[in-house]
C-alpha atoms as a PDB file:
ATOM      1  CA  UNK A   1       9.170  -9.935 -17.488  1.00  0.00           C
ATOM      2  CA  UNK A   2       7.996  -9.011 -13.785  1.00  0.00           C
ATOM      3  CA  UNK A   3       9.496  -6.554 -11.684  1.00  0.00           C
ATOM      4  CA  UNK A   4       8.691  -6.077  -8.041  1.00  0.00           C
ATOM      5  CA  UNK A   5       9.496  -2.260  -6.838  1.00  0.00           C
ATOM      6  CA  UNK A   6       9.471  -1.131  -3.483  1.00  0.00           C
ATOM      7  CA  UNK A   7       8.151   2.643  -4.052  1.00  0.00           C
ATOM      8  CA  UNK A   8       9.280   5.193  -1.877  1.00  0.00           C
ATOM      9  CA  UNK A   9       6.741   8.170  -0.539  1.00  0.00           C
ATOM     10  CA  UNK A  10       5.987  10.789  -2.527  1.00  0.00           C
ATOM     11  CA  UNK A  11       7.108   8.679  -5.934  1.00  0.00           C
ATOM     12  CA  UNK A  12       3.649   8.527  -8.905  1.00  0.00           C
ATOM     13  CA  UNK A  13       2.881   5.011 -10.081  1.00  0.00           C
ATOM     14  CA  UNK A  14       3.782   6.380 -13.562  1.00  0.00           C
ATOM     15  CA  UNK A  15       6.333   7.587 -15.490  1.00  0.00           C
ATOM     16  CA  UNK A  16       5.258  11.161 -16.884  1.00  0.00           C
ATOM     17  CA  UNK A  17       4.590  13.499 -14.716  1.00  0.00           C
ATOM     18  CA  UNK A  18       1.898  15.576 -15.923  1.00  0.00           C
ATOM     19  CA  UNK A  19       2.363  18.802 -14.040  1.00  0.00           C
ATOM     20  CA  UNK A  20       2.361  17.037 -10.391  1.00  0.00           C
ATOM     21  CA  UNK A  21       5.037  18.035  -8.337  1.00  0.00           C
ATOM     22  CA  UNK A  22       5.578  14.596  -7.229  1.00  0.00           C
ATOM     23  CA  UNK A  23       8.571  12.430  -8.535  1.00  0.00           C
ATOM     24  CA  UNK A  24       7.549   9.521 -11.379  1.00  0.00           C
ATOM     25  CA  UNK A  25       9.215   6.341 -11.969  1.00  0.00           C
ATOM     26  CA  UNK A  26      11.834   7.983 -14.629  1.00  0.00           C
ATOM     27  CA  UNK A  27      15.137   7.687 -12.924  1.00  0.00           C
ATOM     28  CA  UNK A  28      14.560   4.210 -11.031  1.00  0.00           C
ATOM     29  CA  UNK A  29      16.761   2.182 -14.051  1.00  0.00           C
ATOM     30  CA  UNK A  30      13.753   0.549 -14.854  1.00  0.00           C
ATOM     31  CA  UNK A  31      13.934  -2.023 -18.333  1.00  0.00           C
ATOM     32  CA  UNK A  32      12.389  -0.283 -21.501  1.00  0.00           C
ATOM     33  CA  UNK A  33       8.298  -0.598 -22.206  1.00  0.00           C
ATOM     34  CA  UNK A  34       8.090  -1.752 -18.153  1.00  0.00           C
ATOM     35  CA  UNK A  35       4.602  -0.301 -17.081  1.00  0.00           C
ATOM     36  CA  UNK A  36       3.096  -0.183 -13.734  1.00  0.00           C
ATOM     37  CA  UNK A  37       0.408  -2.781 -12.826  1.00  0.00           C
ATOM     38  CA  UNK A  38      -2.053  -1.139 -10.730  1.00  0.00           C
ATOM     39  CA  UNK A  39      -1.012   1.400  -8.810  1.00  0.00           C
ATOM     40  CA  UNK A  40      -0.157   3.531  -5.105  1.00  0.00           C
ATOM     41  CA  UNK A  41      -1.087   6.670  -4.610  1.00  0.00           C
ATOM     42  CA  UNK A  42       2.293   9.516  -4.299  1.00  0.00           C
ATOM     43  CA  UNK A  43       1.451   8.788   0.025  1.00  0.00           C
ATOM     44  CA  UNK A  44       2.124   5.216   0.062  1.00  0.00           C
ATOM     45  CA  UNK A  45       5.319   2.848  -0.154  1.00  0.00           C
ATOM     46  CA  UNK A  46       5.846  -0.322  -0.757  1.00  0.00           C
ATOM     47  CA  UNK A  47       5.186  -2.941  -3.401  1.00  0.00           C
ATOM     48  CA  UNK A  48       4.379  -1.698  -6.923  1.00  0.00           C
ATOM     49  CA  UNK A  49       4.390  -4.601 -10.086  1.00  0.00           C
ATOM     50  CA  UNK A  50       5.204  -3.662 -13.583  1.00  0.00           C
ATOM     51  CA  UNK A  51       5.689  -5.562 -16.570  1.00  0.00           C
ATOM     52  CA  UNK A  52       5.963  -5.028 -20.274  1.00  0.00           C
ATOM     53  CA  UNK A  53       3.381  -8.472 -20.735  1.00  0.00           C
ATOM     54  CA  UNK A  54       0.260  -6.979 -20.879  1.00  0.00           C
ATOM     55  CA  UNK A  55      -1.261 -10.034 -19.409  1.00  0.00           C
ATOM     56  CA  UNK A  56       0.348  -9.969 -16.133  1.00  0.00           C
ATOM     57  CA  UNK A  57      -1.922  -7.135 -15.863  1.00  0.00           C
ATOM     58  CA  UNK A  58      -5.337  -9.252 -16.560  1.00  0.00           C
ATOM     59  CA  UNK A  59      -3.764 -12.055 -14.312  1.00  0.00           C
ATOM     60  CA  UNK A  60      -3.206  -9.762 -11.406  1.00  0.00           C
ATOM     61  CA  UNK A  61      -5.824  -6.913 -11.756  1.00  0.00           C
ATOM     62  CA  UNK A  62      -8.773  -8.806 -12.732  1.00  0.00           C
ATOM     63  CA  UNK A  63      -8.614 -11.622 -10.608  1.00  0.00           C
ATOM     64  CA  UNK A  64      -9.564  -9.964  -7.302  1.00  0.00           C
ATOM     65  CA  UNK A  65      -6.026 -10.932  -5.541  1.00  0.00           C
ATOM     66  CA  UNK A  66      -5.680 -10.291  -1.862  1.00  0.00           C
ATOM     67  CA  UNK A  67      -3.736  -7.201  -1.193  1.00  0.00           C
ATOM     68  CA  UNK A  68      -1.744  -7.209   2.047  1.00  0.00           C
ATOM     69  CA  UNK A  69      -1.009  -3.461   3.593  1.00  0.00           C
ATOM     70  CA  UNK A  70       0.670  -2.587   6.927  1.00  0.00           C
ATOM     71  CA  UNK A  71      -0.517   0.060   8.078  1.00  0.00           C
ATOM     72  CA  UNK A  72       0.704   2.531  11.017  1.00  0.00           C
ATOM     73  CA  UNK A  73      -2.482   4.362  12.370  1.00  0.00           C
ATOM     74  CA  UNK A  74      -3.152   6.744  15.482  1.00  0.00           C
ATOM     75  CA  UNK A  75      -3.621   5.305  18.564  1.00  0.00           C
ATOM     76  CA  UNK A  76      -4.533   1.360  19.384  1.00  0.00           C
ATOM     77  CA  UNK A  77      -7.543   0.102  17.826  1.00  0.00           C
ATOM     78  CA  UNK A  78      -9.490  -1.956  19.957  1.00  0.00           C
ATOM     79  CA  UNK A  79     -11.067  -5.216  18.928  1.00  0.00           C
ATOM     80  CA  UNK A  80     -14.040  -3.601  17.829  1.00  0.00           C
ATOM     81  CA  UNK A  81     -12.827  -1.488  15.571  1.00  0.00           C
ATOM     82  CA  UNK A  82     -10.930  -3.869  13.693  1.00  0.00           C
ATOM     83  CA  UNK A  83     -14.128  -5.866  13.597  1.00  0.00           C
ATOM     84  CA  UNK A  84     -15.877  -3.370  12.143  1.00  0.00           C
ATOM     85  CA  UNK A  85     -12.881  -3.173   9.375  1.00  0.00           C
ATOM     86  CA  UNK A  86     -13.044  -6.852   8.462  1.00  0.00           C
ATOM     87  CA  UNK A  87     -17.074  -7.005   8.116  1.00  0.00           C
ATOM     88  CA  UNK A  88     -16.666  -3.592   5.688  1.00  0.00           C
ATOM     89  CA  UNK A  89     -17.515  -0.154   6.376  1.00  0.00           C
ATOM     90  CA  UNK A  90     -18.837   2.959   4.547  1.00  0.00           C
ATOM     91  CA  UNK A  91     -16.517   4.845   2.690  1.00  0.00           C
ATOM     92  CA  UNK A  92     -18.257   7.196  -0.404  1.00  0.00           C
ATOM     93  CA  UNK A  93     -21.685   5.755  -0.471  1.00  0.00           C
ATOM     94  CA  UNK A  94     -20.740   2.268  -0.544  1.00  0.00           C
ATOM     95  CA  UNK A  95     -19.775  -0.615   1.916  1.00  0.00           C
ATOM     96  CA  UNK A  96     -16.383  -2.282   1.260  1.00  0.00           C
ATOM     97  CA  UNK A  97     -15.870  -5.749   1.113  1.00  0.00           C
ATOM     98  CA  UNK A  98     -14.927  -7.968   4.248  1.00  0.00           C
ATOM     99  CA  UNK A  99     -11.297  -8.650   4.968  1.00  0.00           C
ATOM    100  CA  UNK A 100      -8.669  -9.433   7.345  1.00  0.00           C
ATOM    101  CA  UNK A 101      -7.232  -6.838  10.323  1.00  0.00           C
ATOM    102  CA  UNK A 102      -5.330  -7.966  12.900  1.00  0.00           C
ATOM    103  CA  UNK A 103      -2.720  -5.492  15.197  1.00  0.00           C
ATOM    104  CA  UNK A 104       0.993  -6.815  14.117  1.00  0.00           C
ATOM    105  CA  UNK A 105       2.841  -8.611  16.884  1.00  0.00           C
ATOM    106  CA  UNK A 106       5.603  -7.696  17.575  1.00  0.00           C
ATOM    107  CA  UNK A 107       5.085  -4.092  15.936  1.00  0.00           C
ATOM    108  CA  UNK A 108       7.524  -4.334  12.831  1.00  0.00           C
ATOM    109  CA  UNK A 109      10.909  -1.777  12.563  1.00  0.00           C
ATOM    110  CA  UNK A 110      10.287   0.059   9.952  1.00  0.00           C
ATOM    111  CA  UNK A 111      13.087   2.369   8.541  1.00  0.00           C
ATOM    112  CA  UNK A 112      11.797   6.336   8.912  1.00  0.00           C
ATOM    113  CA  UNK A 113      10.194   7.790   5.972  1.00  0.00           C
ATOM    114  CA  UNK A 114      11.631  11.288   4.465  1.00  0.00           C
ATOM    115  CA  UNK A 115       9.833  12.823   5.024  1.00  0.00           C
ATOM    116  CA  UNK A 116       9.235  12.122   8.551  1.00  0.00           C
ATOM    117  CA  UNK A 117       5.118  10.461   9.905  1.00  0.00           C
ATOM    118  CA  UNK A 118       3.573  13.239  12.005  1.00  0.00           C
ATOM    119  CA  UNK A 119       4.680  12.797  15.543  1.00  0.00           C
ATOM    120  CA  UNK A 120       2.805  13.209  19.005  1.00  0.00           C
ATOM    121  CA  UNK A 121       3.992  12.645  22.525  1.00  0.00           C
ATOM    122  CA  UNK A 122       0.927  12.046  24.110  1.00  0.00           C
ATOM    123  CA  UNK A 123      -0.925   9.826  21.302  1.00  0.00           C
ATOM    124  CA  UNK A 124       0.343   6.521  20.747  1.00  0.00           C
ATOM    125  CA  UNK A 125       0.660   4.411  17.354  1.00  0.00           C
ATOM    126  CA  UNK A 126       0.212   1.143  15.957  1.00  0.00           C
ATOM    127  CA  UNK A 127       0.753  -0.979  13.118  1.00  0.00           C
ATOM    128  CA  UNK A 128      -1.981  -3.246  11.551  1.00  0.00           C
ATOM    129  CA  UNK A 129      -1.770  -6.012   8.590  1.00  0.00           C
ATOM    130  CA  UNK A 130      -4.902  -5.561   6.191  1.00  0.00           C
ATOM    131  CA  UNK A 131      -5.828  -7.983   3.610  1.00  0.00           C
ATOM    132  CA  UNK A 132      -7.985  -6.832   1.267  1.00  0.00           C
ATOM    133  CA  UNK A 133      -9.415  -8.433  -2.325  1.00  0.00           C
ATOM    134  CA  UNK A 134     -10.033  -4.517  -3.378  1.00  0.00           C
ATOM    135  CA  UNK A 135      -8.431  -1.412  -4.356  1.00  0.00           C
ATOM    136  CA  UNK A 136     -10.487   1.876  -4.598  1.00  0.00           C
ATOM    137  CA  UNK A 137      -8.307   4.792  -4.829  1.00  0.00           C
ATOM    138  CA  UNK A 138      -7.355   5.149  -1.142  1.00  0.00           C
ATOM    139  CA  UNK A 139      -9.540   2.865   0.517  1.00  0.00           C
ATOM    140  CA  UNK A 140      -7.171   1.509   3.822  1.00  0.00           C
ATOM    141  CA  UNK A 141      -6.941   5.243   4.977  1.00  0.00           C
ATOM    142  CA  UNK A 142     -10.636   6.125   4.521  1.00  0.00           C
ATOM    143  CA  UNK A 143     -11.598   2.660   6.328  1.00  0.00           C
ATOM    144  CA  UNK A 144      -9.176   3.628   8.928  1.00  0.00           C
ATOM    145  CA  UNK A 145     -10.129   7.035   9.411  1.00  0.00           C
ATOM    146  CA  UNK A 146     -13.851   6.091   9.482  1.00  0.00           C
ATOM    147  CA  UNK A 147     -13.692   3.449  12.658  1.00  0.00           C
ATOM    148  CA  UNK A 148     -11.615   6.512  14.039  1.00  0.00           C
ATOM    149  CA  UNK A 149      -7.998   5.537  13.616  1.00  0.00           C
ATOM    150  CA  UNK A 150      -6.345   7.759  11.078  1.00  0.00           C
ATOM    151  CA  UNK A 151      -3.757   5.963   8.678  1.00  0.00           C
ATOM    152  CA  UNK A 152      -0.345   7.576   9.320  1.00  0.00           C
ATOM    153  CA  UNK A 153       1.799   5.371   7.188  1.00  0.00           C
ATOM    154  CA  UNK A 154       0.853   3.315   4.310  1.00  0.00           C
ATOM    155  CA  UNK A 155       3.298   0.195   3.220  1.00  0.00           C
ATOM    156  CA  UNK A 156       2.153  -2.485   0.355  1.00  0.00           C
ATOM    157  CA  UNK A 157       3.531  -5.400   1.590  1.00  0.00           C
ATOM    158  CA  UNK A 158       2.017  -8.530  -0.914  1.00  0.00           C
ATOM    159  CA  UNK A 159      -0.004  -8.340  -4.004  1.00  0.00           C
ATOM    160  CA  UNK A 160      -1.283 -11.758  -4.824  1.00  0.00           C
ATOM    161  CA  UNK A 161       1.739 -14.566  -3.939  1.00  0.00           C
ATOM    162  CA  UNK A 162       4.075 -11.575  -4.726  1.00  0.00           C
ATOM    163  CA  UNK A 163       5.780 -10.429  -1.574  1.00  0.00           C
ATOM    164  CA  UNK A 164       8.234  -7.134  -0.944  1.00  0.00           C
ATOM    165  CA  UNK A 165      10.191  -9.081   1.590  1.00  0.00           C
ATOM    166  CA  UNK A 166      13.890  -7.214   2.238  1.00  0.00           C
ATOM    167  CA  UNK A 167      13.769  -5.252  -1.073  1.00  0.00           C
ATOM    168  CA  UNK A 168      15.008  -2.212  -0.474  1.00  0.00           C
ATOM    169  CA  UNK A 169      13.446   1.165  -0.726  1.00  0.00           C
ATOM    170  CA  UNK A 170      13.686   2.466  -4.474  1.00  0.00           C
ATOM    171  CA  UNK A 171      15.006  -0.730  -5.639  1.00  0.00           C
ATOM    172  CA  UNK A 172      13.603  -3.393  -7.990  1.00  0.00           C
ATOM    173  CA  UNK A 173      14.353  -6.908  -9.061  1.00  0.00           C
ATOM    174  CA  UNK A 174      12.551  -9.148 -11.386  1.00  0.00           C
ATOM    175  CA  UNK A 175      10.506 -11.828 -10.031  1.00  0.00           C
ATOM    176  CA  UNK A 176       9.609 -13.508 -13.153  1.00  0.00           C
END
C-alpha cells in the first residue's frame, strides 16, 4: 500500500514525538505499520509518501527521483539567480547538484498557512518550481537563501511520478 499525504506546517515526518513540541503523524487516521518514506522537515507542507512495503522505500529513495518544490521566496529573483540555482551552489562545504528553477506563471493561489508567512509591505514575493534529484536536510531554503532570496514558504509538490494535485491539507489517499 501507498499513501500520498499532504503535510501541514509544523507536522514531524514521524509518528513519536520524542520531546519536540511539534505535532507527529498520530492523529491523521493513517492505516496500521504505514511509515513515512523520506521525509519534510516540521517547516514544510506538502507531499509526504508512506507505505508499510518496505520496498517502496528502495524504489523511491534510492533511485535519485526528481523532487518538485514550490517555493515562495523574498523578493523576485532575477534570471541570474535562478541560473546560479540550476548549475548548483554552495551550501555546507559542498556544491549541489544542477536542477531546474523557473518563476511560476501565473503565481499559484495558495491557501494561507496557520500560522501565517512573515509579511512586508514594501518587499515583494514570489513563487518558484524547483526540481531537484536530491534531498539534504533543508537544501531549497539554504540554496535560496545563498543566491539571496530567502525561502518563505516551502510546498512538496511531486516526488517521482507521484503528484499532490487537489489533496487537501492533512488529508491522505492511497495511490497504490
Amino acid at each position: 500500500m501507498l499513501l500520498a499525504f499532504n503535510k501541514p506546517y509544523g507536522v514531524l515526518s514521524r509518528f513519536t514525538p520524542d520531546g519536540s513540541p511539534h505535532r507527529t503523524l498520530q492523529g491523521f487516521g493513517f492505516p496500521k505499520n504505514v511509515y513515512p518514506i523520506g521525509r519534510l522537515d516540521a517547516d514544510s507542507e506538502g507531499l509526504l509518501l508512506l507505505s508499510d512495503e518496505p520496498e517502496w522505500n528502495s524504489r523511491l529513495l534510492e533511485g535519485g527521483h526528481e523532487r518538485e518544490y514550490w517555493v515562495q521566496v523574498e523578493r523576485i529573483p532575477p534570471a541570474s539567480a535562478l541560473r546560479s540555482l540550476e548549475l548548483g551552489v554552495q551550501i555546507q562545504g559542498r556544491k549541489t547538484l544542477p536542477c531546474k528553477v523557473s518563476i511560476l506563471d501565473p503565481q499559484p493561489t495558495i491557501p494561507p498557512r496557520d500560522p501565517p508567512i512573515r509579511y512586508r509591505k514594501t518587499v515583494s514575493d514570489c513563487w518558484i518550481s524547483m526540481v531537484l534529484c536530491e534531498g539534504k536536510n533543508r537544501q531549497v531554503r539554504r540554496m535560496t537563501a545563498a543566491v539571496g532570496y530567502p525561502t518563505l514558504r516551502l510546498i512538496r509538490v511531486r516526488a517521482g511520478d507521484f503528484r499532490l494535485g487537489d489533496l487537501a491539507m492533512g488529508q491522505w489517499r492511497q495511490v497504490e
